[in-house]
C-alpha atoms as a PDB file:
ATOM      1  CA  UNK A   1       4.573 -37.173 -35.892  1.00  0.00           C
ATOM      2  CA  UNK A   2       7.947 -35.311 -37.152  1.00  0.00           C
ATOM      3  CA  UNK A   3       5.296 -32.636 -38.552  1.00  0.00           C
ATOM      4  CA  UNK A   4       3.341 -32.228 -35.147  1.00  0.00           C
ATOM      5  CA  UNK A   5       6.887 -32.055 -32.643  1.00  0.00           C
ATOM      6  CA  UNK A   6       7.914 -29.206 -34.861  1.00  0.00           C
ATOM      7  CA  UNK A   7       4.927 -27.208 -35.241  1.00  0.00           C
ATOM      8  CA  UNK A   8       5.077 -27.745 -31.074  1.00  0.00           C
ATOM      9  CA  UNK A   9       8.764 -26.376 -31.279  1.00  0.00           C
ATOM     10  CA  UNK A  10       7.900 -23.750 -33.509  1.00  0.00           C
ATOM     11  CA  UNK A  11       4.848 -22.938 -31.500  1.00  0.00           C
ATOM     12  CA  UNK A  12       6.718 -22.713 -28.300  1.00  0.00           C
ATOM     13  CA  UNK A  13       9.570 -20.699 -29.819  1.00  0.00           C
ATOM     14  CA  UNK A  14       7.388 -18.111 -30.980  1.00  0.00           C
ATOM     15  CA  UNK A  15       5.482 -17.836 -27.478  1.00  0.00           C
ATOM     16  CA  UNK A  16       8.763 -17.516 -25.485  1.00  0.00           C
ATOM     17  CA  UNK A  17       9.873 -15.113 -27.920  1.00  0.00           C
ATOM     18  CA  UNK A  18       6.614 -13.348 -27.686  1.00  0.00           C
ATOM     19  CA  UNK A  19       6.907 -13.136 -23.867  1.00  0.00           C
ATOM     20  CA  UNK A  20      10.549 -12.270 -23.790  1.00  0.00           C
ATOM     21  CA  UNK A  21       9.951  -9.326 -25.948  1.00  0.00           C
ATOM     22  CA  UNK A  22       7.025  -8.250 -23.412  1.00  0.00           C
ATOM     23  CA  UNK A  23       9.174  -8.577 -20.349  1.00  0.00           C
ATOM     24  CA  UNK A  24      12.005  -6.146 -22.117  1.00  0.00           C
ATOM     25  CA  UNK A  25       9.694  -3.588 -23.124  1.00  0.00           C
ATOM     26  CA  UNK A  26       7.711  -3.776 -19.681  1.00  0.00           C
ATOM     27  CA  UNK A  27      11.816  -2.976 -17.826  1.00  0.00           C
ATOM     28  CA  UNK A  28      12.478  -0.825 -20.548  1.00  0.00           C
ATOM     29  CA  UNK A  29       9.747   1.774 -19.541  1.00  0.00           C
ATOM     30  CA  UNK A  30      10.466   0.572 -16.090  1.00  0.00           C
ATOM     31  CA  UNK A  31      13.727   1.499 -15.777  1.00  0.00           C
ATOM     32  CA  UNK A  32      13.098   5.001 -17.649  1.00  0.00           C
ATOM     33  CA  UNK A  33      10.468   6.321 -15.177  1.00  0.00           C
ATOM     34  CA  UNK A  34      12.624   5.311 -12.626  1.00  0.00           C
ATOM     35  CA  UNK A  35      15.834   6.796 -14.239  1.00  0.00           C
ATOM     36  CA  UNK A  36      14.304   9.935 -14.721  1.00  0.00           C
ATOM     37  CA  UNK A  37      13.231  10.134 -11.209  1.00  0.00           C
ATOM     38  CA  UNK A  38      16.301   9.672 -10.196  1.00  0.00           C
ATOM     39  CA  UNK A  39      17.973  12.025 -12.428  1.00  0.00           C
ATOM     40  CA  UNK A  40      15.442  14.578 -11.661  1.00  0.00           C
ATOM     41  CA  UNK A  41      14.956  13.902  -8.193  1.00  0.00           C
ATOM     42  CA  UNK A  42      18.414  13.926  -7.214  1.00  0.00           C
ATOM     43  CA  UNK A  43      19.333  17.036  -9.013  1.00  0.00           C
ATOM     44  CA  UNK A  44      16.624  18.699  -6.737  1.00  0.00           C
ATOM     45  CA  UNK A  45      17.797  17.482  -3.255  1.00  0.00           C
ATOM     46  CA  UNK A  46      18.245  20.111  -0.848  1.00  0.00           C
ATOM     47  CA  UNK A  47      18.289  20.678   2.729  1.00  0.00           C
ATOM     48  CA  UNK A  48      15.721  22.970   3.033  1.00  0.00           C
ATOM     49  CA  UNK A  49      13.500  20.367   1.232  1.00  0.00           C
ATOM     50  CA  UNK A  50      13.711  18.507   4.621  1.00  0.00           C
ATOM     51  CA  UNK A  51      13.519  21.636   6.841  1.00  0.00           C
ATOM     52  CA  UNK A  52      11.206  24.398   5.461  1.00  0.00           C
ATOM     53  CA  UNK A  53       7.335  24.081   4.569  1.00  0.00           C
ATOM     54  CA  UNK A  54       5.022  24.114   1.479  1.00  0.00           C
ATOM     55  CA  UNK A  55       3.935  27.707   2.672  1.00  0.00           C
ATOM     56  CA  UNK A  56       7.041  28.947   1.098  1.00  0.00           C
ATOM     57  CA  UNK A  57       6.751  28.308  -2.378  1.00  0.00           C
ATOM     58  CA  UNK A  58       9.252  27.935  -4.581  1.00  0.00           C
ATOM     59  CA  UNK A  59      11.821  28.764  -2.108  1.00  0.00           C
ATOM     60  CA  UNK A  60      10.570  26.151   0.675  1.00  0.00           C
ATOM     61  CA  UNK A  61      10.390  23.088   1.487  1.00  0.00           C
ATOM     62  CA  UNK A  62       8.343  19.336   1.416  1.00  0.00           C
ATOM     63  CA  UNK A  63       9.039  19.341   5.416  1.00  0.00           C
ATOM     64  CA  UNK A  64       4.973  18.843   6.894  1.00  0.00           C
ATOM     65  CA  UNK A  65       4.239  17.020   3.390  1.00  0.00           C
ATOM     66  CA  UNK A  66       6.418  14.628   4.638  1.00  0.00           C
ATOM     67  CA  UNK A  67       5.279  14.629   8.187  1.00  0.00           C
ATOM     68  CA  UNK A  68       1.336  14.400   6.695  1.00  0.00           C
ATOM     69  CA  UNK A  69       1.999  11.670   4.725  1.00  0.00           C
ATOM     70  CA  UNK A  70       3.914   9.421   7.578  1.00  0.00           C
ATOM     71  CA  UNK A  71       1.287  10.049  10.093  1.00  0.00           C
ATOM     72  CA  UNK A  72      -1.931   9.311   7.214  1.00  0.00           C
ATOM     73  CA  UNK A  73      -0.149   6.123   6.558  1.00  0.00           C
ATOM     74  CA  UNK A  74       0.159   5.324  10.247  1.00  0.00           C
ATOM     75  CA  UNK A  75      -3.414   6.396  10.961  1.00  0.00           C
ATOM     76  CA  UNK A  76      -4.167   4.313   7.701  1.00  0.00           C
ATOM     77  CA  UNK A  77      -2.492   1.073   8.279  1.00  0.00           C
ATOM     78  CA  UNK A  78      -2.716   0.971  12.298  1.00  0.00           C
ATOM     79  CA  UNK A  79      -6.970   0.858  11.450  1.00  0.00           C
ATOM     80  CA  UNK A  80      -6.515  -1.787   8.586  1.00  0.00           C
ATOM     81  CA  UNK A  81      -3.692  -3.667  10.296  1.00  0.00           C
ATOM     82  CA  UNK A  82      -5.212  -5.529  13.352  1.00  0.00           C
ATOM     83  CA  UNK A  83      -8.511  -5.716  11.281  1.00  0.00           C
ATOM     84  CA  UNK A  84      -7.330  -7.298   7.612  1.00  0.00           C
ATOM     85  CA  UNK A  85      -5.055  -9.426  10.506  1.00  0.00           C
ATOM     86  CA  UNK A  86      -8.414 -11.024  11.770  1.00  0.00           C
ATOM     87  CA  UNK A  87     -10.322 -11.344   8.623  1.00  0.00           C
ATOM     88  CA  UNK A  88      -7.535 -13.000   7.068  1.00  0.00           C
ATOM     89  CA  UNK A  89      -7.165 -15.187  10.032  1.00  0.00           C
ATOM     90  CA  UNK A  90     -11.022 -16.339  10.180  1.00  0.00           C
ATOM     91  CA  UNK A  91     -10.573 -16.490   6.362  1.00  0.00           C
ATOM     92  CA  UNK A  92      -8.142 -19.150   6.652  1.00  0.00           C
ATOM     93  CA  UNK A  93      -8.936 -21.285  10.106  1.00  0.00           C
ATOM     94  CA  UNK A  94     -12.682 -20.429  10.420  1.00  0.00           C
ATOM     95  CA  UNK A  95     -14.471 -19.880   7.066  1.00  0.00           C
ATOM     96  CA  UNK A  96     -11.873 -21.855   5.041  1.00  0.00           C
ATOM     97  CA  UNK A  97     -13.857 -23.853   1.880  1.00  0.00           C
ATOM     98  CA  UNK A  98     -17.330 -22.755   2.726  1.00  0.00           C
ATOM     99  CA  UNK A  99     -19.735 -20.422   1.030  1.00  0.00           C
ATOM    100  CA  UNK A 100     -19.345 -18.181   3.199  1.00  0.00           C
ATOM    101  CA  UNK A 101     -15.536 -17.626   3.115  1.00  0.00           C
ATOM    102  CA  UNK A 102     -15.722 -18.249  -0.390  1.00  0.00           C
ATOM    103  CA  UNK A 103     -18.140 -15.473  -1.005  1.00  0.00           C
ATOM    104  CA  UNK A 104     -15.496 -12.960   1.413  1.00  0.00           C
ATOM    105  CA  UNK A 105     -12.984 -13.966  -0.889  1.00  0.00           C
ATOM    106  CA  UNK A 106     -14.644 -12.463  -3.641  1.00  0.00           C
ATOM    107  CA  UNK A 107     -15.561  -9.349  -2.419  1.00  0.00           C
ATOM    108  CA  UNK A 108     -12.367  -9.035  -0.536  1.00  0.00           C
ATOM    109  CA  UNK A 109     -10.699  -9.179  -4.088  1.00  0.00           C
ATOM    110  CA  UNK A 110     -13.326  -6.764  -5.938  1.00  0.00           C
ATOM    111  CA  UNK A 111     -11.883  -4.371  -3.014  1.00  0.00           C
ATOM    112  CA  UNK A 112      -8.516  -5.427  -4.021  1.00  0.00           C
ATOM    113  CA  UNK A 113      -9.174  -3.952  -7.673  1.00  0.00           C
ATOM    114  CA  UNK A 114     -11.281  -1.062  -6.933  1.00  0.00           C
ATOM    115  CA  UNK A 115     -10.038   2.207  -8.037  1.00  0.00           C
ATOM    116  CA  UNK A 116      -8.632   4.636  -5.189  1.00  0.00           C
ATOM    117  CA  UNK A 117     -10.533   7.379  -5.988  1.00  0.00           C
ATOM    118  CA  UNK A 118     -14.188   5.386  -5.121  1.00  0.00           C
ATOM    119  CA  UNK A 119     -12.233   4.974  -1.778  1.00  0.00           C
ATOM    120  CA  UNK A 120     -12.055   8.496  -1.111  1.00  0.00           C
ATOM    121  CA  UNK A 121     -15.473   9.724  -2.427  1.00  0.00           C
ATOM    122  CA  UNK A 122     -17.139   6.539  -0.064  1.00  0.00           C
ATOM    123  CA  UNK A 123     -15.048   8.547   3.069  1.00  0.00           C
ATOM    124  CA  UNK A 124     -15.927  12.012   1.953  1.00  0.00           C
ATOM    125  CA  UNK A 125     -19.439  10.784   1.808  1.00  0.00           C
ATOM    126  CA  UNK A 126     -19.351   8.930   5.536  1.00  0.00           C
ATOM    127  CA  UNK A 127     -17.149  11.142   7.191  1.00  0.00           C
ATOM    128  CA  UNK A 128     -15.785  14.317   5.762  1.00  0.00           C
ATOM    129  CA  UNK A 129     -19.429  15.675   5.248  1.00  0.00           C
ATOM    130  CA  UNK A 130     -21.049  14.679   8.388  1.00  0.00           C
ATOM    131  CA  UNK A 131     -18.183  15.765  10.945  1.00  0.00           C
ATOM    132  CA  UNK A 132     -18.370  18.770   8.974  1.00  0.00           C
ATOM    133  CA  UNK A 133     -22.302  19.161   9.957  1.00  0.00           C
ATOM    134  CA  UNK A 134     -22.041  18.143  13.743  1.00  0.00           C
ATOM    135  CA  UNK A 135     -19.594  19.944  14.112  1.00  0.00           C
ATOM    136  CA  UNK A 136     -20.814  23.394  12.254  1.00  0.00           C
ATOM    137  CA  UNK A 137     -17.652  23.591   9.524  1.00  0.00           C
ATOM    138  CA  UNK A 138     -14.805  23.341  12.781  1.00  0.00           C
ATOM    139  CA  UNK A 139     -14.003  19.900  11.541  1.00  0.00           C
ATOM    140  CA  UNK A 140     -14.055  19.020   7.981  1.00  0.00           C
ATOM    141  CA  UNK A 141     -11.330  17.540   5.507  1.00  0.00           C
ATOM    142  CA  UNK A 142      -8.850  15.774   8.064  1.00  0.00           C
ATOM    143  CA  UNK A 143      -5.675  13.714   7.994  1.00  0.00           C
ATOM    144  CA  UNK A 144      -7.437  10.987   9.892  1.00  0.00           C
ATOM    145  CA  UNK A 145     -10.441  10.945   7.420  1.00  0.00           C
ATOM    146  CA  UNK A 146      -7.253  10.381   4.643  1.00  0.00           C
ATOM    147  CA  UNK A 147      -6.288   7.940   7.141  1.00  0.00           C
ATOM    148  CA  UNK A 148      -9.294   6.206   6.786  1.00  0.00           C
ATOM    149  CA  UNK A 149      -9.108   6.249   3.227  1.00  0.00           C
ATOM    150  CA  UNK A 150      -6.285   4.662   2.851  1.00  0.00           C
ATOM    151  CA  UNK A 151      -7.351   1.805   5.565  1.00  0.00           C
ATOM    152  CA  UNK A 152      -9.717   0.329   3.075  1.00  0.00           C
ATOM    153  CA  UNK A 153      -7.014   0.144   0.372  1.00  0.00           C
ATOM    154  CA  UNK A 154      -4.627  -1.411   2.071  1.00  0.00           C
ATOM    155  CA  UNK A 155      -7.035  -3.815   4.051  1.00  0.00           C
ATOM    156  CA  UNK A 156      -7.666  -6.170   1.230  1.00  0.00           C
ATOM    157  CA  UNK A 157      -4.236  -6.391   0.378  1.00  0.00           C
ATOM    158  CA  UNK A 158      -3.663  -7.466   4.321  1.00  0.00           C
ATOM    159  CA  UNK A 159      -6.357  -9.809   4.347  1.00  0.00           C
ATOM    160  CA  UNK A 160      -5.347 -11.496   1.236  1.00  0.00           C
ATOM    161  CA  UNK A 161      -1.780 -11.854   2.543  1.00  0.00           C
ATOM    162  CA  UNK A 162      -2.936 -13.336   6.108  1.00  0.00           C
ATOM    163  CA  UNK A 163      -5.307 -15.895   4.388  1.00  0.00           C
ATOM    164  CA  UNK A 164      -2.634 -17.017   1.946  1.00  0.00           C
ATOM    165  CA  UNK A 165      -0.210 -17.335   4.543  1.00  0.00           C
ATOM    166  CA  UNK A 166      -2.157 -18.984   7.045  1.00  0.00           C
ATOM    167  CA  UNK A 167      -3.068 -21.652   4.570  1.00  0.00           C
ATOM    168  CA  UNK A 168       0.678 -22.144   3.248  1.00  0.00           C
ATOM    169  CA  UNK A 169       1.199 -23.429   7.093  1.00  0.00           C
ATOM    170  CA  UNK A 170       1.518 -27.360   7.310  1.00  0.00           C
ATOM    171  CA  UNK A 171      -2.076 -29.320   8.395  1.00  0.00           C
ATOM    172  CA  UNK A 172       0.231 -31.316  10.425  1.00  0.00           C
ATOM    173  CA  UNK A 173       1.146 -28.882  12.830  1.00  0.00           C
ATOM    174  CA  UNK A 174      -2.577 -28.314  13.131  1.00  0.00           C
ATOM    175  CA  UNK A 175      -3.332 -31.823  13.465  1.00  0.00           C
ATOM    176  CA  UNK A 176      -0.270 -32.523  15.685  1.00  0.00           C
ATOM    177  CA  UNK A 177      -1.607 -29.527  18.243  1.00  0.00           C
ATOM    178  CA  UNK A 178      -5.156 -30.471  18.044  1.00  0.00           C
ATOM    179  CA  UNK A 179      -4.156 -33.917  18.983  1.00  0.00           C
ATOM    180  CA  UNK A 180      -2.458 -32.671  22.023  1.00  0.00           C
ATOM    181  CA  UNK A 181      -5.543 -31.365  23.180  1.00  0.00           C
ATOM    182  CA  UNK A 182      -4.984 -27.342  22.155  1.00  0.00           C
ATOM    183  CA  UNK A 183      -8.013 -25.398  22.112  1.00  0.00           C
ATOM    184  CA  UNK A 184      -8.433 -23.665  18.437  1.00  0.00           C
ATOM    185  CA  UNK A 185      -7.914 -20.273  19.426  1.00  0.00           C
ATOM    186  CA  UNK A 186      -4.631 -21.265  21.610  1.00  0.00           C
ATOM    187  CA  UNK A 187      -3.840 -23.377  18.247  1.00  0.00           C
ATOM    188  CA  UNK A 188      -4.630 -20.076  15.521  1.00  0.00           C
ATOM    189  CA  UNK A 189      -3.296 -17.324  17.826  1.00  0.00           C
ATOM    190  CA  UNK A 190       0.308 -18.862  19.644  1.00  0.00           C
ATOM    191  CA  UNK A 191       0.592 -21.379  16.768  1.00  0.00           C
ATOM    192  CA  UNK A 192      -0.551 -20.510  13.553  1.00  0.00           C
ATOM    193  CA  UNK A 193      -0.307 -16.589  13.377  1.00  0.00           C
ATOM    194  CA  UNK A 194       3.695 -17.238  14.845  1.00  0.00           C
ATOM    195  CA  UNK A 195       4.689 -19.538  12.283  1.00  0.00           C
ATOM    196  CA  UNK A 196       3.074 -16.961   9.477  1.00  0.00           C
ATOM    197  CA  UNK A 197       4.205 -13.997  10.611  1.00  0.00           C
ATOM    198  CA  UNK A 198       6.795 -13.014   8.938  1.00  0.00           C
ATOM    199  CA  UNK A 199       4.504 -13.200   5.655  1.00  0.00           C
ATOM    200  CA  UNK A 200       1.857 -11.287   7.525  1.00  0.00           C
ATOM    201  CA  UNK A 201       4.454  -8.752   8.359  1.00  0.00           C
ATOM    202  CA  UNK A 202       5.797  -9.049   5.129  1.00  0.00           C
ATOM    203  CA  UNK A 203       1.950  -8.194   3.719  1.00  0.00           C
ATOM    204  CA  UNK A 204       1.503  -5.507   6.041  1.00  0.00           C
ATOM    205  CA  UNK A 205       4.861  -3.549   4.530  1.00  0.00           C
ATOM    206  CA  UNK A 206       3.201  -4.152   1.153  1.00  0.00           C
ATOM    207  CA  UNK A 207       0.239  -2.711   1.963  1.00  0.00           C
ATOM    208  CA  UNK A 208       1.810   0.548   3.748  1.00  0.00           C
ATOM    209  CA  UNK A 209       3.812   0.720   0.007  1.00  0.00           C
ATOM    210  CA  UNK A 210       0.748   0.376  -1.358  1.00  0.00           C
ATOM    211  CA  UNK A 211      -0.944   3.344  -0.099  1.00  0.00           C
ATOM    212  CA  UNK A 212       2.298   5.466   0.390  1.00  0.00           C
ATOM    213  CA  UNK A 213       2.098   7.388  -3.646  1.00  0.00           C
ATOM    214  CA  UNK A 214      -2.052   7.677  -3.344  1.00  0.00           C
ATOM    215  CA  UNK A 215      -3.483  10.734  -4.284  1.00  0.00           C
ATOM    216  CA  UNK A 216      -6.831  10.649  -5.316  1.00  0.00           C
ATOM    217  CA  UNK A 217      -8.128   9.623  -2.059  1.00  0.00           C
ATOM    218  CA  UNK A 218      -6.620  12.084  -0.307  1.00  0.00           C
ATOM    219  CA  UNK A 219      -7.605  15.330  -2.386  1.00  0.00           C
ATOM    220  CA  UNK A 220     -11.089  14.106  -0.880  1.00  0.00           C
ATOM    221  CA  UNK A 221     -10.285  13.299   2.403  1.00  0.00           C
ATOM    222  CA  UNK A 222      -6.872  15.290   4.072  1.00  0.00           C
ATOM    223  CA  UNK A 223      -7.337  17.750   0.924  1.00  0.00           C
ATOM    224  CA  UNK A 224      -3.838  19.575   2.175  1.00  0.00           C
ATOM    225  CA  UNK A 225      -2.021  21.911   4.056  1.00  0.00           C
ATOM    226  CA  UNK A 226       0.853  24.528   3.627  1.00  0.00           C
ATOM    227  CA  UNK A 227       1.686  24.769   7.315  1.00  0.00           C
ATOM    228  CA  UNK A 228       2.921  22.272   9.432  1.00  0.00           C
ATOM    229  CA  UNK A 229       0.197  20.140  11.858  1.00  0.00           C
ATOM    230  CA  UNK A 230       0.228  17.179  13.565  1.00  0.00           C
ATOM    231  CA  UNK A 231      -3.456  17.099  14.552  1.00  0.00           C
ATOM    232  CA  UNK A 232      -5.216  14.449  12.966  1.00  0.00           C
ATOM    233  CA  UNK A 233      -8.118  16.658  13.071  1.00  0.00           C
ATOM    234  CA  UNK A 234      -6.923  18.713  11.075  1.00  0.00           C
ATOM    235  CA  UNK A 235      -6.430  19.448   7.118  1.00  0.00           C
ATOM    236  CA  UNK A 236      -3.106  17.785   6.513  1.00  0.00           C
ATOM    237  CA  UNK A 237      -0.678  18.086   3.541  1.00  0.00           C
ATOM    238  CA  UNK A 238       0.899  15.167   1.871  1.00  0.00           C
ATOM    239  CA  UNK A 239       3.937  14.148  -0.316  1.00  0.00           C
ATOM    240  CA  UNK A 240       1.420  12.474  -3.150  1.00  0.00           C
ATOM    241  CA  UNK A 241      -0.656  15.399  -3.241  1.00  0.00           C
ATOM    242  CA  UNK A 242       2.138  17.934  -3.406  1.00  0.00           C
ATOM    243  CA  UNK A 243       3.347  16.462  -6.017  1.00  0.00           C
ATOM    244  CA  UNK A 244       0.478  16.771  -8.050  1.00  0.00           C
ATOM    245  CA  UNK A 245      -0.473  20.062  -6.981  1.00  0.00           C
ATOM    246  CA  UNK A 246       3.153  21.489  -8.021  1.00  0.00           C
ATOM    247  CA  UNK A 247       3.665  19.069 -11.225  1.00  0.00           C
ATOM    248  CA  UNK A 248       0.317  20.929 -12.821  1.00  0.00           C
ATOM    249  CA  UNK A 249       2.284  24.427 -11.524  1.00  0.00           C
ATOM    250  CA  UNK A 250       3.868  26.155 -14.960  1.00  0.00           C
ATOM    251  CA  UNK A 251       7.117  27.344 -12.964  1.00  0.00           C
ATOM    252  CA  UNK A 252      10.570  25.247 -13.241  1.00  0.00           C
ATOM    253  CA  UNK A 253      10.970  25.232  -9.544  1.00  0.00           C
ATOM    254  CA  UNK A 254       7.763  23.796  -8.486  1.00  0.00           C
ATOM    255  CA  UNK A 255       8.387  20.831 -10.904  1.00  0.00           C
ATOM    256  CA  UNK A 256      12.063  20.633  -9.445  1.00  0.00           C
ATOM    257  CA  UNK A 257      10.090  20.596  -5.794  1.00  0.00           C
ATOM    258  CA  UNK A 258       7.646  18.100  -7.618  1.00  0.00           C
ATOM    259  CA  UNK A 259      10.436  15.215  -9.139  1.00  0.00           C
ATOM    260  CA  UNK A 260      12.191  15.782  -5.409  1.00  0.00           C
ATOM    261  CA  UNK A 261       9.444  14.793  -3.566  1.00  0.00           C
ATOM    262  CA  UNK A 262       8.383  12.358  -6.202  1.00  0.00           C
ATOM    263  CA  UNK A 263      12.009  11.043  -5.707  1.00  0.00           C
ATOM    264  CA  UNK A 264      11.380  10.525  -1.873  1.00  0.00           C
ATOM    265  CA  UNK A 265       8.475   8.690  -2.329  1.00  0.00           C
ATOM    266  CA  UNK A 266      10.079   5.990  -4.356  1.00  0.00           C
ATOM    267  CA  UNK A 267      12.858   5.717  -2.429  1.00  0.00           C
ATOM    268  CA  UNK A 268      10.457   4.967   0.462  1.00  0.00           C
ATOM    269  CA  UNK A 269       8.258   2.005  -1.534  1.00  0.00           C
ATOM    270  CA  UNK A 270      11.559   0.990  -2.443  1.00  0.00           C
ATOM    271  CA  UNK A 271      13.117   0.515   1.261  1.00  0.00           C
ATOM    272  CA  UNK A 272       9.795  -0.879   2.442  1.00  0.00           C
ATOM    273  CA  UNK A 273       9.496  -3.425  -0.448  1.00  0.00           C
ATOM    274  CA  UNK A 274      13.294  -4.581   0.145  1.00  0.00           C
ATOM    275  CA  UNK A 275      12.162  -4.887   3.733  1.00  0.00           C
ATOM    276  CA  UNK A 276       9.207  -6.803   3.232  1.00  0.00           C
ATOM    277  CA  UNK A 277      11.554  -9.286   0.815  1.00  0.00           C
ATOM    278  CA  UNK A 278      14.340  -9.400   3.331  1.00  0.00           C
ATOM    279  CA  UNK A 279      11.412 -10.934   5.744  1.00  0.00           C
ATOM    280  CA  UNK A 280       9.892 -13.337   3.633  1.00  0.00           C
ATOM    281  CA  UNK A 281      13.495 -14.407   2.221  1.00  0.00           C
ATOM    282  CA  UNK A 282      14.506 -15.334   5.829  1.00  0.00           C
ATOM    283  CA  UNK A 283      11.387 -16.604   6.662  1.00  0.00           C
ATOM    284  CA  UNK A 284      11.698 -19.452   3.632  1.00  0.00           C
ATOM    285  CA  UNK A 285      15.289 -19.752   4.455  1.00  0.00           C
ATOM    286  CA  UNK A 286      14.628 -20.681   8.216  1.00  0.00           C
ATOM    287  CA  UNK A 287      12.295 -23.120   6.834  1.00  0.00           C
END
């Protein structure tokens, strides 16, 4: 017995040790990228990163980067929004423990895991190349069809989020509502959605800092832009692709241009992910 409780504490030592060592080395390479984007970022801050455009070169700007990339993430998570919203909620109040959801559930997470890039080859495929047929070449890579792209990555993250939180929401406020007499929609959309939503909300601001540093799917889909547009329609620059365009540039400025706008862009997952913890923090706290 002695024998057994100390290969168990031995056992146990070496697995916390094990771990411990893991979780350093994982913050240690953390806190480098993010040191040197910091360092590096900072040390390129100007004003006329905020006021001139691409079109300039080395001695402009990341100005209608910036504006591309806020209005593809709005075009991207206003589509996936009010959708992953509903799928989640059927998810969890409709389809919840049947095959059917069950089989959603699976696929929903194989979207979860796919790689960006298949994203924005599948919207080249469906829209880039026919708009650019109907409409004779006028039309072609857009900021809405990068928009689109980045709708189906963050939709499974939204749906996920909505179906977890509905289902973290007491059965006995269901049961106590349906007793009353509440229809099931009245109950799911003035009940149910209200007392999850600040983890929906909370899920929706993940998703948006999910898709904000994607660049794969948009070299297919927006492709970029060195002048300033806010057409939809048209080819738009972002921040993620800007920075890879300029970090594969050999001159020193363009990579100073690069770790500045590489610097904005984590500065802008970070704010949303405080955000997002801020609202779920309350949320359990008001609980």
């Amino acid at each position: 017995m002695d024998m057994l409780y100390l290969r168990r504490r031995l056992t146990n030592a070496l697995a916390l040790i094990l771990s411990t060592l893991a979780t350093l080395i994982g913050l240690a390479f953390l806190a480098w990228i993010l040191w040197e984007t910091l360092r590096q970022g900072i040390a390129a801050l100007d004003l006329k990163l905020f006021t001139k455009i691409t079109a300039y070169g080395d001695q402009g700007g990341l100005a209608n980067a910036m504006v591309g990339s806020l209005i593809i993430n709005f075009v991207g998570i206003a589509i996936a929004t009010p959708i992953g919203v509903l799928a989640g909620t059927w998810l969890a109040e409709y389809a919840n423990r049947t095959r059917l959801g069950e089989t959603v559930r699976f696929l929903n997470d194989i979207l979860l895991s796919a790689p960006s890039i298949v994203m924005g080859l599948f919207v080249y495929t469906i829209i880039v190349l026919p708009s650019t047929a109907l409409t004779h070449g006028n039309t072609t890579f857009s900021g809405f069809a990068g928009g689109m792209a980045l709708a189906l990555i963050a939709l499974p993250v939204i749906v996920r989020t909505t179906d977890e939180m509905l289902r973290l929401v007491p059965s006995t406020l269901r049961e106590a509502a349906l007793s009353l007499g509440v229809p099931q929609w009245k109950l799911t959309s003035q009940i149910l959605l209200r007392a999850a939503r600040s983890g929906i909300v909370t899920g929706v601001l993940l998703a948006l800092a999910r898709i904000s540093g994607e660049t794969a799917p948009l070299l297919f889909t927006a492709f970029g832009n060195n002048f300033m547009t806010l057409n939809p329609l048209d080819k738009m620059s972002s921040l993620p692709q800007v920075i890879y365009q300029y970090a594969n540039d050999p001159g020193e400025a363009m990579h100073a241009l690069a770790w500045a706008g590489a610097f904005v862009v984590t500065l802008f997952v970070l704010l949303l992910s405080l955000a997002s913890r801020l609202l779920f923090t309350r949320k359990v706290s008001h609980d």
